[in-house]
Protein backbone atom coordinates (compact mmCIF):
# COMPACT_ATOMS: atom_id res chain seq x y z
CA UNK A 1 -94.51 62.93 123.37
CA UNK A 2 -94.25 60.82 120.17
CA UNK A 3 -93.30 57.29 119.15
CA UNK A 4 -90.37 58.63 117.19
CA UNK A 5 -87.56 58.36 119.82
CA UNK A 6 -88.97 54.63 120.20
CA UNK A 7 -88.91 53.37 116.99
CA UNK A 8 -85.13 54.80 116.64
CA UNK A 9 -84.20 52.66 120.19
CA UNK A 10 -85.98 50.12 119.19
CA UNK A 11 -84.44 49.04 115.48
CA UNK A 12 -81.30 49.76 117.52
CA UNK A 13 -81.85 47.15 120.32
CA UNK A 14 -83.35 44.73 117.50
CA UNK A 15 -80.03 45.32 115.81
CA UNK A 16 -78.26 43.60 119.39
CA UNK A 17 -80.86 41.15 120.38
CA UNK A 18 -79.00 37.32 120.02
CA UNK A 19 -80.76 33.83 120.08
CA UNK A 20 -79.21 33.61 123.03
CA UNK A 21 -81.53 35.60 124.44
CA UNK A 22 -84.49 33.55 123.11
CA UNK A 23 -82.58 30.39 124.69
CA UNK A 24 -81.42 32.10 128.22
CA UNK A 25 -82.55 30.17 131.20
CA UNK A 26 -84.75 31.85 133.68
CA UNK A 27 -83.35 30.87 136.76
CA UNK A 28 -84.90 33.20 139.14
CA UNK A 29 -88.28 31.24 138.52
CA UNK A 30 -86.99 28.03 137.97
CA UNK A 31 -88.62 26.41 141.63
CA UNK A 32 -91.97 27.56 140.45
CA UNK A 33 -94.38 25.50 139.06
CA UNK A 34 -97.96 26.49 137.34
CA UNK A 35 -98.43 28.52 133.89
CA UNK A 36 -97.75 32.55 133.54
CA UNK A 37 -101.15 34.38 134.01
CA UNK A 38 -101.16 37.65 131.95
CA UNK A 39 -104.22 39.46 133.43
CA UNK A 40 -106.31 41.79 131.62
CA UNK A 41 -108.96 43.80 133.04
CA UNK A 42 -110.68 44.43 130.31
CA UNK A 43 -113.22 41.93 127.92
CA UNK A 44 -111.66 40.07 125.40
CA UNK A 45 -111.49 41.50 122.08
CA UNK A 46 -110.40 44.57 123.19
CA UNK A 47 -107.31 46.56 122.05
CA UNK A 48 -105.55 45.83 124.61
CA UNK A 49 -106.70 42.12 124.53
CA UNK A 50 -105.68 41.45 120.97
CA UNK A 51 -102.18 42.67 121.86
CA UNK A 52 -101.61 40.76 125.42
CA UNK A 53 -102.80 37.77 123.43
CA UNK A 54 -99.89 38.20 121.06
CA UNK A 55 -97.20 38.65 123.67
CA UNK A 56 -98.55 35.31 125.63
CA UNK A 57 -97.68 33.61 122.84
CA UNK A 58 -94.63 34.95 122.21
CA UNK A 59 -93.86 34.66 125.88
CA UNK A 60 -94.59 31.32 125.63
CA UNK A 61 -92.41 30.06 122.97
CA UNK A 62 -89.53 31.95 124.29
CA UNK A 63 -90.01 30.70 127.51
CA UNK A 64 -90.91 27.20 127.23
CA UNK A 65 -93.52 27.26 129.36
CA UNK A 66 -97.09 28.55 129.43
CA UNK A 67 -98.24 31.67 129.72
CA UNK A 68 -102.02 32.58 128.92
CA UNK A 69 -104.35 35.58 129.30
CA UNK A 70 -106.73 35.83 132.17
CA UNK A 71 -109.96 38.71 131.41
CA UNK A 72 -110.75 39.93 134.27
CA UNK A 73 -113.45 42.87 133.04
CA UNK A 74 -114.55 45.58 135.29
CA UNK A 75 -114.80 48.73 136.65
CA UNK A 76 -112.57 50.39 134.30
CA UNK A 77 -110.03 47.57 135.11
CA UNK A 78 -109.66 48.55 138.88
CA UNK A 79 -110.97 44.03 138.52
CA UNK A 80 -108.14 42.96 136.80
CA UNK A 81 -105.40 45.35 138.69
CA UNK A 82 -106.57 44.44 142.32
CA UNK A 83 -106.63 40.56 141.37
CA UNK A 84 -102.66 41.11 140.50
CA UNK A 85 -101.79 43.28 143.68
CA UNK A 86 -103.20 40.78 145.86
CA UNK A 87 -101.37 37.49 144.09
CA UNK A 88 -98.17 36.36 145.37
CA UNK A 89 -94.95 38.33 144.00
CA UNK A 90 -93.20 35.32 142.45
CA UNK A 91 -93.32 36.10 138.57
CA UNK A 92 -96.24 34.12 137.49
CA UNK A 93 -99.03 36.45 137.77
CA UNK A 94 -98.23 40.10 135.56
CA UNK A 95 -100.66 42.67 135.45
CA UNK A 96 -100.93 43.99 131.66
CA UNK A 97 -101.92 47.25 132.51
CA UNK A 98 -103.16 50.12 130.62
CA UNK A 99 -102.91 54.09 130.25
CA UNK A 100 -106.75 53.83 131.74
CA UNK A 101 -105.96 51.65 135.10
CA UNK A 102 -102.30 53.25 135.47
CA UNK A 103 -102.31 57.03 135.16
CA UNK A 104 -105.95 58.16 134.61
CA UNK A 105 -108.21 56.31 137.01
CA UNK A 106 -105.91 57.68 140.23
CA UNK A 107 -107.53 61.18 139.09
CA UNK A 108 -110.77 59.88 138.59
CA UNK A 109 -111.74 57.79 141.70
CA UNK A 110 -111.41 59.15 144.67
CA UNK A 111 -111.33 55.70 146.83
CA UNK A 112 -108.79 53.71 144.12
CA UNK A 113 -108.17 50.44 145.56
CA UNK A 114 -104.93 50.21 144.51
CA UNK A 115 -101.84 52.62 144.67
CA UNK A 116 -99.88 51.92 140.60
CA UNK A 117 -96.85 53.14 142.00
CA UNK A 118 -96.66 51.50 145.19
CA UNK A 119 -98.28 48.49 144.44
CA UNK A 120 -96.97 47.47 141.63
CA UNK A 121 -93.42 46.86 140.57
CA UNK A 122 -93.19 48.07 136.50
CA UNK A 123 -91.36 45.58 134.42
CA UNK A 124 -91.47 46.79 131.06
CA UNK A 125 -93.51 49.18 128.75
CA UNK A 126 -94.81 47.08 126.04
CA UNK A 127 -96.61 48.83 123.16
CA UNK A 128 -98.10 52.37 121.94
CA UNK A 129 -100.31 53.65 119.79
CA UNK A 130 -102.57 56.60 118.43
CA UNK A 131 -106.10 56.76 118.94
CA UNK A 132 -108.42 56.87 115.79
CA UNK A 133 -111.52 59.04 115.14
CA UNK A 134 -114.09 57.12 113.79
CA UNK A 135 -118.23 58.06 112.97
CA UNK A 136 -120.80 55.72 111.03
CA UNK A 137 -120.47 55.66 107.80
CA UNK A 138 -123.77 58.06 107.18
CA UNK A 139 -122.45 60.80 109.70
CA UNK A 140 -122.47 63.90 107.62
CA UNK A 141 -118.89 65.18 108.53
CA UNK A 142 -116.08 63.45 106.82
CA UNK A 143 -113.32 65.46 108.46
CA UNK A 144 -112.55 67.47 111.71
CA UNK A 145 -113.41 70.71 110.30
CA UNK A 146 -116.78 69.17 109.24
CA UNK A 147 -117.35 67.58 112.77
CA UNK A 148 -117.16 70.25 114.20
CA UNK A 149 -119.18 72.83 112.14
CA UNK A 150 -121.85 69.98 112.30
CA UNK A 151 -121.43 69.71 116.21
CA UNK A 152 -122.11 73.55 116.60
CA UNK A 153 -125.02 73.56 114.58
CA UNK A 154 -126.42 70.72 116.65
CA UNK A 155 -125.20 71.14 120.10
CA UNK A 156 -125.63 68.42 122.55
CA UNK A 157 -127.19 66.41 119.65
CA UNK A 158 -124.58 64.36 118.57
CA UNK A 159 -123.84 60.82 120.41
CA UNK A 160 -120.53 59.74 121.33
CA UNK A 161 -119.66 56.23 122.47
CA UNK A 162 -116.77 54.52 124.61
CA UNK A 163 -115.59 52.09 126.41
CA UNK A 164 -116.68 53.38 129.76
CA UNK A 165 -116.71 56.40 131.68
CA UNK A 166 -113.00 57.67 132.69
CA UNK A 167 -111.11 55.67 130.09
CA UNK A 168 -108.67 56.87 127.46
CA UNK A 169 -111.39 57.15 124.45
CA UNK A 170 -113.65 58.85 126.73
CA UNK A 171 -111.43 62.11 128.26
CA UNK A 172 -109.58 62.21 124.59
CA UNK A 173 -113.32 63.30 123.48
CA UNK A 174 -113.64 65.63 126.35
CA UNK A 175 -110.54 66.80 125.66
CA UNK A 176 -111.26 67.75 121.83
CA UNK A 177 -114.33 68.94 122.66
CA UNK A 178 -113.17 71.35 125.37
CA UNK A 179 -110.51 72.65 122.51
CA UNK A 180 -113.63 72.77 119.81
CA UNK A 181 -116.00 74.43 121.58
CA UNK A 182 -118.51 71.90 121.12
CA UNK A 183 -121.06 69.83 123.13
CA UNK A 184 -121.23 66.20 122.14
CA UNK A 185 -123.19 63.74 124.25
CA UNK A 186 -121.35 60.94 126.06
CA UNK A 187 -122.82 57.59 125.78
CA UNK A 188 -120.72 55.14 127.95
CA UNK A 189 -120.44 50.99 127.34
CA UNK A 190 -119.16 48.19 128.99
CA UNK A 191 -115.88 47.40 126.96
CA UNK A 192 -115.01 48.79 123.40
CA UNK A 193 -116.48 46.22 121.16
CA UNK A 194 -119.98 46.67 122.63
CA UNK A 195 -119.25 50.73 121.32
CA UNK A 196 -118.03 49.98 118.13
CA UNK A 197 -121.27 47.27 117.25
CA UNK A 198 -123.49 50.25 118.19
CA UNK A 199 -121.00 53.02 116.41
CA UNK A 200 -121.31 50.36 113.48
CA UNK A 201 -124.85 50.02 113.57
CA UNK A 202 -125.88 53.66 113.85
CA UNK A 203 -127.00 53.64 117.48
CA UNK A 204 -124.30 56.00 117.82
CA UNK A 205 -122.59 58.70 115.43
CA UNK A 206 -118.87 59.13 116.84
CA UNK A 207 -115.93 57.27 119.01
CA UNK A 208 -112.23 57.08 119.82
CA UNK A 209 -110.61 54.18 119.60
CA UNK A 210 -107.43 52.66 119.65
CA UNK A 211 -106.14 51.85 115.77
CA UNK A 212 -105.99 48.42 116.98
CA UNK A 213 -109.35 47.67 117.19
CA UNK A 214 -110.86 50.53 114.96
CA UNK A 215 -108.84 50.14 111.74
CA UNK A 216 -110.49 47.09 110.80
CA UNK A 217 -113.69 48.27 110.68
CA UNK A 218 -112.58 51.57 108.56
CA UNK A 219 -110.56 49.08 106.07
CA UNK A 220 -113.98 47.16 105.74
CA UNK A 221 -115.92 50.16 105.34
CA UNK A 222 -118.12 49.39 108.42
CA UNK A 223 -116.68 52.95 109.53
CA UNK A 224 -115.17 56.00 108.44
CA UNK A 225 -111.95 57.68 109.80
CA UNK A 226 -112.14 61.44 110.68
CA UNK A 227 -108.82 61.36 111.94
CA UNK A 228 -105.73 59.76 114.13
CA UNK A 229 -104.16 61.40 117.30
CA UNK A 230 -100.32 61.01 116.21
CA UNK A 231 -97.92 63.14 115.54
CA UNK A 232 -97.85 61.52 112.44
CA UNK A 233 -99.78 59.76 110.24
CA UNK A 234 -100.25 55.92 110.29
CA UNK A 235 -98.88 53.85 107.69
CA UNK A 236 -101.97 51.60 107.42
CA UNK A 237 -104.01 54.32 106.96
CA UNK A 238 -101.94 57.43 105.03
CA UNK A 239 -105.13 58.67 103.75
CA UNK A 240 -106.47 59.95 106.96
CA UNK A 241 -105.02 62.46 108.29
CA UNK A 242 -103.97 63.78 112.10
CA UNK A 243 -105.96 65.83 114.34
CA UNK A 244 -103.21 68.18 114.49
CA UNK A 245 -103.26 68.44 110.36
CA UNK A 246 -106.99 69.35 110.77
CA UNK A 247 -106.20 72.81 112.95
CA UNK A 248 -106.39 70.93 116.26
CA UNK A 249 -103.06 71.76 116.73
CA UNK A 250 -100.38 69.67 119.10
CA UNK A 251 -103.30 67.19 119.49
CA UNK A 252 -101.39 63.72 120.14
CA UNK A 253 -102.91 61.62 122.51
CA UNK A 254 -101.32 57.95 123.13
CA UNK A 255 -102.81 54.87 124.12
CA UNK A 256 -100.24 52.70 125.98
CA UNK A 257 -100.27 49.22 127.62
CA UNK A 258 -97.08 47.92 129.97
CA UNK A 259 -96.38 44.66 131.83
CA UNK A 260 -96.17 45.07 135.70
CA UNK A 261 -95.86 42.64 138.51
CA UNK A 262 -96.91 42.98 142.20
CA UNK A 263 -94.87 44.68 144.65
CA UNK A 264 -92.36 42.75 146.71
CA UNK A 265 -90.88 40.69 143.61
CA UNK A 266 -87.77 40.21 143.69
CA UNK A 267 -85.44 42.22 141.71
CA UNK A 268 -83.97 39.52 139.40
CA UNK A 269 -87.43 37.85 138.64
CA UNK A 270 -88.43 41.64 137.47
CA UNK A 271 -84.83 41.77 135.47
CA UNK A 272 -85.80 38.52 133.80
CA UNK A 273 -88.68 39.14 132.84
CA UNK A 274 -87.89 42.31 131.40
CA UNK A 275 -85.29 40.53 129.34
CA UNK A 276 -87.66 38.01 128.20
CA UNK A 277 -90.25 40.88 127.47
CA UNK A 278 -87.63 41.92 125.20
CA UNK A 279 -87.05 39.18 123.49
CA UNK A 280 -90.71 38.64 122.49
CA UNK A 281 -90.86 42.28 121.14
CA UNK A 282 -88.11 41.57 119.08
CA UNK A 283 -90.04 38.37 117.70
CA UNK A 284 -91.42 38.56 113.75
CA UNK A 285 -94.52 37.65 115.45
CA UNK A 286 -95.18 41.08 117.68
CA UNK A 287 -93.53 42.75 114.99
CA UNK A 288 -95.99 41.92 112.17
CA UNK A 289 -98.43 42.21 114.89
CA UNK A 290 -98.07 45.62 115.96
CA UNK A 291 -97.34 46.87 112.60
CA UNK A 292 -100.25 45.75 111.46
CA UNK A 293 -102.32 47.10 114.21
CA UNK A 294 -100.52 50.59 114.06
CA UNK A 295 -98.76 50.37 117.67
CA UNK A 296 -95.31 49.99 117.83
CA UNK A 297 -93.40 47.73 120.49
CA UNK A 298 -91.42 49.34 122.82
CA UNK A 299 -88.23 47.89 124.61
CA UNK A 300 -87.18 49.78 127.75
CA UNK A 301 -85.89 48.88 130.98
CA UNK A 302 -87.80 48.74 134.35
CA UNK A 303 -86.54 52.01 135.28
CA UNK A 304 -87.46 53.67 132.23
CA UNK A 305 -90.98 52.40 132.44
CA UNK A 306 -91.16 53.45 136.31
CA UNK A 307 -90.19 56.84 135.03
CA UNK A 308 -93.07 57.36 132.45
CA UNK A 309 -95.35 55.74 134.39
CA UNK A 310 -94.98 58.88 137.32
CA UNK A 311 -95.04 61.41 133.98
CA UNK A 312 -98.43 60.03 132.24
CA UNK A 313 -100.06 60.20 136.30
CA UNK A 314 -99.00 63.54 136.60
CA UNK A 315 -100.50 64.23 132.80
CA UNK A 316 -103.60 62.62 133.07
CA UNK A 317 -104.54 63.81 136.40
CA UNK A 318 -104.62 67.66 135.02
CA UNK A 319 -106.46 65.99 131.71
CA UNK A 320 -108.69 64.24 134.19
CA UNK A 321 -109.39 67.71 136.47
CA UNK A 322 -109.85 69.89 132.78
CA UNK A 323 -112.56 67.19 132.00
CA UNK A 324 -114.26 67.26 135.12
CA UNK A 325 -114.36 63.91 135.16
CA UNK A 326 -114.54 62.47 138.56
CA UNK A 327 -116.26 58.81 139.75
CA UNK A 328 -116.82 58.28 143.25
């Protein structure tokens, strides 16, 4: 699945948001009181951090009132996800959840605390990306060819960092490296920034990452891109090129993040907030945002979101049983 299809629905709905939209009361929470808690469960700085930051603000200035992100790190945000099931279902507390704690942790725990399609009621899907490739600058390969022709010559020698065991980064290396033939070594970290310090520093030869919060550090020259995991290449970084370029081919692997709200809220809170969703996608401020980042904004309806979010479950659980990835 790519991006493409998005981007054409997207400059479409753009085309047909108003400013009435950005003015529209939002009546179905009007008798509650108390900010908008966004909830990440993952440590700030992260991808998916940066981008829920953006959208609270947003979400703030189209709603008139506040809305702010709560980091609620853990456990490959199983933290963050159970603290939103168990809040009331009135609108104020979303869960902004990610490919990770939505589709790929039900595969990889066997005692999940939380159900994502039962629990939660999807609102909207918010953002996706590509993931990036990056080593240290003094890793000797400077391409996927030359990765791998290095990793065979030193099997099991090569370090590979990510956020954590299970998460998107982590299975898209098992994944490459199951297509490769090659043995990498897996070196797991609490939260992507703690991997890329490391990656930057040495400690550590190789990592996916989201183009969010790797790009920077290839623009600066603190890393070096050995490819992306689009369908296409990014526009921030046109040199670099994808994974499926390189002979790994029909490689695309997306990072995604979505807004959901607990179960048991009520229809028209769910409708509004998807509108107002919407409307903050459609703001120059996500826009320059994302396009700076490399993700692109996406504006669906609940349905639609409901829909992928059963698809990417069903895909990541057969990624998740090919890896042989499995937590207890």
């Amino acid at each position: 699945m790519t991006p493409n299809p998005w981007r054409r629905r997207l400059l479409a709905q753009l085309a047909g948001t108003s400013a009435g939209l950005l003015l529209a009361p939002y009546t179905a929470r009007a008798n509650n009181t108390g900010p908008i808690r966004l909830v990440v469960g993952y440590p700030a700085g992260q991808t998916v951090d940066i981008i829920a930051r953006n959208y609270a603000a947003a979400l703030t200035t189209l709603l008139r009132e506040s809305v702010y992100v709560e980091n609620r790190p853990g456990a490959n945000g199983i933290m963050g996800a159970q603290e939103v099931k168990r809040s009331s279902p009135d609108g104020r507390t979303l869960l902004f959840g990610t490919l990770g704690q939505l589709a790929i942790n039900p595969g990889l725990y066997k005692k999940l605390p939380y159900d994502p399609l039962k629990d939660f009621a999807p609102v909207s899907l918010v953002s996706i990306g590509p993931l990036l490739l990056v080593a240290n600058p003094s890793f000797p390969a400077n391409n996927l060819r030359e990765l791998i022709r290095y990793a065979k010559q030193h099997p099991d020698q090569v370090h590979y960092a990510s956020g954590g065991n299970g998460i998107t980064a982590h299975l898209a290396m098992e994944i490459l490296q199951a297509r490769a033939g090659i043995q990498l070594r897996h070196v797991p970290y609490k939260g992507s920034p703690a991997a890329l310090n490391d990656l930057m520093a040495g400690q550590i030869s190789l990592a996916f990452d989201a183009l969010p919060s790797a790009m920077p550090h290839v623009q600066a020259g603190k890393l070096k891109a050995l490819g992306i995991s689009g369908a296409q290449r990014s526009p921030q970084l046109p040199a670099v090129a994808t994974l499926s370029e390189q002979g790994m081919k029909d490689f695309e692997i997306y990072s995604w993040v979505g807004i959901l709200v607990p179960a048991g809220t009520k229809p028209e809170v769910v409708s509004e907030l998807n509108a107002a969703i919407r409307g903050a996608a459609s703001s120059p401020q996500i826009q320059d945002s994302l396009r700076t980042t490399g993700s692109q904004p996406v504006l669906e309806s609940p349905a639609y979101f409901a829909n992928f979010l059963s698809k990417e479950r069903t895909r990541w659980a057969r990624a998740v049983i090919d890896a042989g990835a499995q937590i207890d």
